[in-house]
Structure formats: C-alpha cells, structure tokens
Protein backbone atom coordinates (compact mmCIF):
# COMPACT_ATOMS: atom_id res chain seq x y z
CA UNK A 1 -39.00 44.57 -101.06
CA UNK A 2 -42.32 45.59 -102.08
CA UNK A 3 -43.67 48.24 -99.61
CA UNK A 4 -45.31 51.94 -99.05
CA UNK A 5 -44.50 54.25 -96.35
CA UNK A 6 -47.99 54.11 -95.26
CA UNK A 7 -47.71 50.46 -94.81
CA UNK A 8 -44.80 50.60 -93.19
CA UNK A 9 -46.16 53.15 -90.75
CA UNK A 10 -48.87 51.28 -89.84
CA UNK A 11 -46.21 48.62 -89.05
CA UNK A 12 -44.79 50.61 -86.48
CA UNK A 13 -47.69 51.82 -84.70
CA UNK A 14 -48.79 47.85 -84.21
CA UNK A 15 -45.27 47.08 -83.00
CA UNK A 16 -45.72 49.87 -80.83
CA UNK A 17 -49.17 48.81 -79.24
CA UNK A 18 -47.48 45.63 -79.05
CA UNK A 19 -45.28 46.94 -77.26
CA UNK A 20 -47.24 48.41 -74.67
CA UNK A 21 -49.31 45.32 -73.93
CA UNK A 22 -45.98 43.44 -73.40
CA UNK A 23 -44.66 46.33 -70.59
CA UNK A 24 -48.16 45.99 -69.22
CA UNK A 25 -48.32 42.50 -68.96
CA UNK A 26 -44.85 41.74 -67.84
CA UNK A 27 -45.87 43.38 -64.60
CA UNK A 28 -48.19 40.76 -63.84
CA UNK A 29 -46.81 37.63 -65.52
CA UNK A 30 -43.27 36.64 -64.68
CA UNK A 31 -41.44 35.99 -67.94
CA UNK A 32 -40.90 32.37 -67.36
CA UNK A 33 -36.91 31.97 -67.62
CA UNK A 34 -34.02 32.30 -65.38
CA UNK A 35 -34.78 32.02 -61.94
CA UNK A 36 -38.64 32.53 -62.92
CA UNK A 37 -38.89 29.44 -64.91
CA UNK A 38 -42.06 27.45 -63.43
CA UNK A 39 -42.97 23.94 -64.74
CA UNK A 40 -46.50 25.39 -65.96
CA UNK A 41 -44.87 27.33 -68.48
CA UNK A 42 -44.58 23.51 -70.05
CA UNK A 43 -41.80 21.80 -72.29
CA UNK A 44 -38.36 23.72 -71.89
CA UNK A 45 -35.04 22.80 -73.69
CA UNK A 46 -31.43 23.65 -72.58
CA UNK A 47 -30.55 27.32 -72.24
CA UNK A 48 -27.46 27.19 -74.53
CA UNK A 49 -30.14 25.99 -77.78
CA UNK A 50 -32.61 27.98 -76.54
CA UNK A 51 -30.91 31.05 -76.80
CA UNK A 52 -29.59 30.29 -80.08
CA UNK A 53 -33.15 29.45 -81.52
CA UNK A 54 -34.00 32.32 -80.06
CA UNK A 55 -31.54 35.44 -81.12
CA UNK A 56 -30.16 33.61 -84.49
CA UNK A 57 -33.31 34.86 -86.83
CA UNK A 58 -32.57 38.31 -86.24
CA UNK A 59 -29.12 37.98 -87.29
CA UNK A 60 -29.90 35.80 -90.50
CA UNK A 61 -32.84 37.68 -91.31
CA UNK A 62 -31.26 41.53 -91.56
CA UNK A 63 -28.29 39.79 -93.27
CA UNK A 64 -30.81 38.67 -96.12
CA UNK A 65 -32.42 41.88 -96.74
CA UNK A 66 -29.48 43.94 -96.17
CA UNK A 67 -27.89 41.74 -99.19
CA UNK A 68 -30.75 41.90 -101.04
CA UNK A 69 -31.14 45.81 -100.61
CA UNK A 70 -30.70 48.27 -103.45
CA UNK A 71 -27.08 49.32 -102.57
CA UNK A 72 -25.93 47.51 -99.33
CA UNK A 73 -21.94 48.68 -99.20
CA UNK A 74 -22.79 52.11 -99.09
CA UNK A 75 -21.90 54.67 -95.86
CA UNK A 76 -23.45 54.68 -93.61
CA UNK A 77 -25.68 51.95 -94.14
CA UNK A 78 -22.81 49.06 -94.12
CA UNK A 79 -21.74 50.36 -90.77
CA UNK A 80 -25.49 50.55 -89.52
CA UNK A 81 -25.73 46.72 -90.50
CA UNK A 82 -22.48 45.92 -89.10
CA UNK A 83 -22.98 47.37 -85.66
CA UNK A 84 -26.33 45.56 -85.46
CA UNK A 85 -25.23 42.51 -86.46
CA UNK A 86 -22.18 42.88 -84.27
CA UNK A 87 -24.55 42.66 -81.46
CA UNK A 88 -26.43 39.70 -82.34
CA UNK A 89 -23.57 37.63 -83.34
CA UNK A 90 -22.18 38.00 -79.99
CA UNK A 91 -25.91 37.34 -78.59
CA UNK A 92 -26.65 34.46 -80.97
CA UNK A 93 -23.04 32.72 -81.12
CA UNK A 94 -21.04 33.46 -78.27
CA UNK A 95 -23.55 34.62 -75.20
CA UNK A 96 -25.27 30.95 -74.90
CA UNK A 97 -21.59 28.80 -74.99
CA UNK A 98 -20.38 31.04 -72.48
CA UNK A 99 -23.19 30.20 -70.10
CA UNK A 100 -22.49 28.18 -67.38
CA UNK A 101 -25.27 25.50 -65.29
CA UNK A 102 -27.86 23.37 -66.81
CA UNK A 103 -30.63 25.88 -66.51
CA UNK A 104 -33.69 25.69 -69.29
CA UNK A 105 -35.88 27.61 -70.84
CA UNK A 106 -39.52 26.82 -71.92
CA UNK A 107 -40.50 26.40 -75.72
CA UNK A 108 -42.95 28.80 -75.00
CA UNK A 109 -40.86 31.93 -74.66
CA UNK A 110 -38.44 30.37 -77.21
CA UNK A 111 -41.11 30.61 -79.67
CA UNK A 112 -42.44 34.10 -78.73
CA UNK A 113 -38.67 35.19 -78.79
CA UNK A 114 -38.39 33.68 -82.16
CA UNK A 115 -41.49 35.93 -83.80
CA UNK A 116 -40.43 38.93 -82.47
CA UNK A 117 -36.80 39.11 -83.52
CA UNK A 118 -38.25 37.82 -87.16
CA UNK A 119 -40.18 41.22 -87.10
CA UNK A 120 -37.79 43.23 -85.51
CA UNK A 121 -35.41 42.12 -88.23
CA UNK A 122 -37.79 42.70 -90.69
CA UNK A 123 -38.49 46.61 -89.33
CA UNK A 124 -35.20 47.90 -88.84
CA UNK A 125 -34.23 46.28 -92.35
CA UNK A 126 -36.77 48.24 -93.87
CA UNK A 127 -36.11 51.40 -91.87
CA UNK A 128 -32.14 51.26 -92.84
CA UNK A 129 -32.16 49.96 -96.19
CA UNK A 130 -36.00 50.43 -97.50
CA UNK A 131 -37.57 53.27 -96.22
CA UNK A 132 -34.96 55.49 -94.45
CA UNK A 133 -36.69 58.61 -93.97
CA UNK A 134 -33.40 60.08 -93.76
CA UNK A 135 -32.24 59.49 -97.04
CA UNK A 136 -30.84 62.16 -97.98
CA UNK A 137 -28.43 62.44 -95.09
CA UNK A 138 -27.85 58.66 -95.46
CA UNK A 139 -25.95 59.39 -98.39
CA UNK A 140 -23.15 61.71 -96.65
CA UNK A 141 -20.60 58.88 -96.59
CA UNK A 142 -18.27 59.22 -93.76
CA UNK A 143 -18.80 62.85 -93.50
CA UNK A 144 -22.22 61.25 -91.51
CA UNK A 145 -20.29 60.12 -88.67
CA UNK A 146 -19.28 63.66 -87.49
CA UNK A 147 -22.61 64.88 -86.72
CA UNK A 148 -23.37 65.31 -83.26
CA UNK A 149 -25.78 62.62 -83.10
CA UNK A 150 -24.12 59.97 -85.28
CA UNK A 151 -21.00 61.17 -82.22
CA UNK A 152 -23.52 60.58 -79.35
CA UNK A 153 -25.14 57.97 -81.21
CA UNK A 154 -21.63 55.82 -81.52
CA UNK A 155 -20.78 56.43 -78.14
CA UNK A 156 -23.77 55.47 -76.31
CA UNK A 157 -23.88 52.15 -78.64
CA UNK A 158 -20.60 51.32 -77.78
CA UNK A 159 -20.67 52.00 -73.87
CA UNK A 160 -24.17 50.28 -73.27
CA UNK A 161 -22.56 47.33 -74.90
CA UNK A 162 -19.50 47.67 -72.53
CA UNK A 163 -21.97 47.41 -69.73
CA UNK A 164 -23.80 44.44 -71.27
CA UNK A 165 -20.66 42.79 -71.94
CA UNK A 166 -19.14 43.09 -68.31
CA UNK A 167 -22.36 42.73 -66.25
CA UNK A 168 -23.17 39.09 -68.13
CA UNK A 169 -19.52 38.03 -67.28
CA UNK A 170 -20.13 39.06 -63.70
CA UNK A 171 -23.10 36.97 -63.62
CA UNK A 172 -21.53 34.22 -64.98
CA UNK A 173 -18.43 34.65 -62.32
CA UNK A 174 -20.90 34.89 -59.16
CA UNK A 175 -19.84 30.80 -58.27
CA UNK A 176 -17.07 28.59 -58.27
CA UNK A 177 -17.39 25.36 -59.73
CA UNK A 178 -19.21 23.12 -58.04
CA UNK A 179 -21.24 25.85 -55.63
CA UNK A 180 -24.92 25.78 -56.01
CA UNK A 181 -25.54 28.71 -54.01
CA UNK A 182 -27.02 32.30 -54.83
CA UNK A 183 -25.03 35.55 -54.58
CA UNK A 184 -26.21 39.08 -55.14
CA UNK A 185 -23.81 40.69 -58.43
CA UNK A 186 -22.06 43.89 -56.94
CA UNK A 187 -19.37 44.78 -59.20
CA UNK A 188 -19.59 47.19 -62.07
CA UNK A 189 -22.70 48.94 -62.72
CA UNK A 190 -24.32 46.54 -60.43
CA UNK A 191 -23.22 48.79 -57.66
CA UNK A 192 -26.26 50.77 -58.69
CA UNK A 193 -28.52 48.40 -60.35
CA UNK A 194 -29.90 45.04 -60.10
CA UNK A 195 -30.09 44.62 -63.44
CA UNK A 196 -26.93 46.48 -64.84
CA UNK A 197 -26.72 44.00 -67.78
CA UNK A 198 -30.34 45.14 -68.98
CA UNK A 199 -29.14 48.65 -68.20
CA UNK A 200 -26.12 48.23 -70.69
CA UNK A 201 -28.73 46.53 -73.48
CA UNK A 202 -30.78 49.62 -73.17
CA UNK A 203 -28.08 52.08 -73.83
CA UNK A 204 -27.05 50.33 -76.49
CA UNK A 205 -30.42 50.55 -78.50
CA UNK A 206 -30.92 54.29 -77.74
CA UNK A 207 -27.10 54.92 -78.62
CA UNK A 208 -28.07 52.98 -82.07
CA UNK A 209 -31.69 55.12 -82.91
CA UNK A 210 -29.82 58.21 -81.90
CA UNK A 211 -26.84 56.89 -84.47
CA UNK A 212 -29.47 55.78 -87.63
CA UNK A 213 -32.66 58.45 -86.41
CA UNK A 214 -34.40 55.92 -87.72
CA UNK A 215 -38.08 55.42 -86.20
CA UNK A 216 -37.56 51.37 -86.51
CA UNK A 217 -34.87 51.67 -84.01
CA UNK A 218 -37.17 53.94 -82.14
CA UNK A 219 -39.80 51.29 -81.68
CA UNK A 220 -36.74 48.72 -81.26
CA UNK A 221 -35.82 50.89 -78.10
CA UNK A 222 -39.37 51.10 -76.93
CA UNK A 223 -39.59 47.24 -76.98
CA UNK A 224 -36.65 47.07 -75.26
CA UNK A 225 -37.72 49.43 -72.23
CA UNK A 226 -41.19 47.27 -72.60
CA UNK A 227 -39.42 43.78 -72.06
CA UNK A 228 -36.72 44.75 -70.07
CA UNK A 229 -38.18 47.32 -67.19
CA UNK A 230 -40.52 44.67 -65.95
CA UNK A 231 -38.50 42.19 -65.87
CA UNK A 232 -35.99 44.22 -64.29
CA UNK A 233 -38.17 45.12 -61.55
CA UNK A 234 -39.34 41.48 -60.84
CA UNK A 235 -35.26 40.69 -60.43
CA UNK A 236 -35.25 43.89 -57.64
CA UNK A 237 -37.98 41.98 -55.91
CA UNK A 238 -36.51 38.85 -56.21
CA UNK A 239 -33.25 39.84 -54.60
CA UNK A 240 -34.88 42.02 -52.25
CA UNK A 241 -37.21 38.65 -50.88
CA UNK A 242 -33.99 36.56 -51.19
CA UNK A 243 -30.89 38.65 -49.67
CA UNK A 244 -33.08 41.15 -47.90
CA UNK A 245 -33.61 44.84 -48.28
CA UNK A 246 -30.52 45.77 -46.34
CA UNK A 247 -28.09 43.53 -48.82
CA UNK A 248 -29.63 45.31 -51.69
CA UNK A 249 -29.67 48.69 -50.18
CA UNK A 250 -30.14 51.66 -52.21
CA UNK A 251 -29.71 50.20 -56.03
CA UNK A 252 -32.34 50.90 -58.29
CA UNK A 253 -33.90 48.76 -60.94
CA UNK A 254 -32.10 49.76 -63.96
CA UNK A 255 -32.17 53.15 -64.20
CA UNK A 256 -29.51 54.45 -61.54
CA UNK A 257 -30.51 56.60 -59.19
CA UNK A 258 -34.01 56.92 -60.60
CA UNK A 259 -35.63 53.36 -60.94
C-alpha cells in the first residue's frame, strides 16, 4: 500500500476530530439501538444480521492487508493481527447468534457502523504492518513480549476482554424464557458499573495500544471512549428513570468509582 507518513498523519488527526464530534454528539442524540431504538431512526433489520453487517468488514478488511503486507508472519506483528482479529471474530461470528429476543437495529447505524470499522481497519493495518513507527522494536521477535509494556499491554487486553465476555453473557442471562420483563445486571463488574460490558471493551483497546504503541490504536481507543462514554451514560439514566436511583445506588457509568 501506497502511502507517506505525512498522509497517514493527517489520517489520524481527521479520525481524531471525528472522533470528538461523535463524543459530542452522542450526548445529545441517543444512538438509536437497544433499548434506544425509535421508529424515526427509519428501516431497521434483525439484530443478529445487523451486527454481522456491521463488525464483519473490520475483520475481512485487516485480514486483506495484513496478507498483503510486506512480511505478515513475522513477531510481533502475527500476534498483533491475531489478537485483533481474535476480537472481532468473536464480535462478528459468535456475539450476534448468541443474542437472544427479536430486537432490531436501524440501517442507519448499520451503515455508519459499517464505514467506520472499514477505516478503522484500514488505520490500524497501516499502523501495524505499513507505517509502524516502532519498527525497529517490531523486529525483536519474542524477546518483544517481555517488555514492560508489551506485559501490561497483554494483560490489560486480555482482562478487558474477560469483562466484555462475562458482562454480555450476564445480559443475555437477565430473563428466563418466555419473560418480557426488565431487570437491572448486578453481577460481575456490574456491581460497579452500568455498563461493565463497555467497561471491559475499553480495557481491552488501551491494553492493545499499550501492547503495539502504535498511534492507530491510540485513536482506536479514543473512538472507543468517544462512542462508548455517552452511550454509557445515557444507559445510567435509563436505569436510573426505570429502576430508580435507590436500585442503582452508587455504580458509576463505566469508569468505577469515578464515572
């Protein structure tokens, strides 16, 4: 792939503007899915396709330039790719069958969902495989993974997608078949947030730009705070209108302790 530093850089700083609009915004306009979907947000589809439709480009799109790349078995780059992709195979492949209900999401955010992850595939492929401006320690092999950040880095990665993992299968466990009522999550790290399984995604993506120090992944985490803070604290308010402040007591957003 044909591309300067300069270019690139430029790339991030719009990604990162982007980014800031989005956090802005999201504090005034309810991302229409879940339990905000509204009918104006016009045609929706089933969640399950949706979410495939949705996540799958990412995953197909780092896979082609990662193949394509100058030399894409080499540590630690293969494992970089790997962990990613670990991520949004479970996200693309697994998450949406394991859903349960007929809920829906609106073309709309399918579509906005869809041009992001194309980018986002596109910038951390060319901050890992392209442009690393780490190159030099990129090729340390294994001896890579013993550095205190590629330790942290692992660790953090790893337990953000523990939290992830367990707070979505809380979710999904809040009913019995056949109830249609709501119920406020408490288990797990939703003992001190009300939106532990955006907490876990967020650890995750720091744990991996602390792992690659790669400024793509920087921006990546960035995003994530951008899309997921609001949202998180439009779920607080939610709960807090529908169980009442006393049921939701003293958990934060998604930041324990803090917000």
């Amino acid at each position: 792939m044909m591309i300067t530093m300069e270019i690139f850089n430029c790339f991030l700083i719009a990604m990162s503007f982007l980014g800031l609009l989005v956090f802005v915004a999201l504090y005034f306009v309810k991302a229409g899915y879940g339990v905000f979907r509204t009918r104006s947000w016009g045609i929706s589809i089933p969640n399950k396709t949706a979410w495939v439709l949705m996540e799958a480009p990412v995953f197909f799109v780092l896979f082609y330039l990662w193949i394509t790349s100058e030399n894409p078995f080499s540590i630690p780059v293969l494992i970089f790719f790997l962990l990613f992709e670990l991520h949004y195979f479970q996200r693309s492949f697994i998450f949406p069958f394991l859903m349960k209900g007929k809920s829906r999401m609106p073309l709309t955010i399918v579509g906005m969902g869809v041009v992001f992850n194309v980018l986002n595939g596109i910038m951390q492929a060319l901050g890992l495989f392209y442009l690393p401006v780490t190159d030099t320690v990129y090729s340390g092999g294994w001896h890579y993974f013993v550095s205190p950040h590629a330790i942290l880095g692992m660790l953090l990665f790893f337990l953000g997608m523990g939290i992830n993992l367990h707070s979505d299968y809380v979710i999904r466990n809040l009913r019995q078949p056949g109830d249609t009522r709501h119920y406020l999550p408490t288990r797990g790290m939703f003992k001190y947030v009300t939106s532990a399984n955006y907490l876990g995604e967020l650890i995750e993506w720091i744990g991996f730009a602390l792992l690659t120090i790669s400024p793509a992944a920087g921006v990546f985490v960035w995003w994530t705070f951008a899309n997921l803070v609001p949202r998180a604290h439009a779920i607080h308010q939610h709960y807090r209108k529908e169980f009442g402040t006393v049921a939701v007591g003293k958990r934060k957003r998604i930041i324990p302790f803090i917000y």
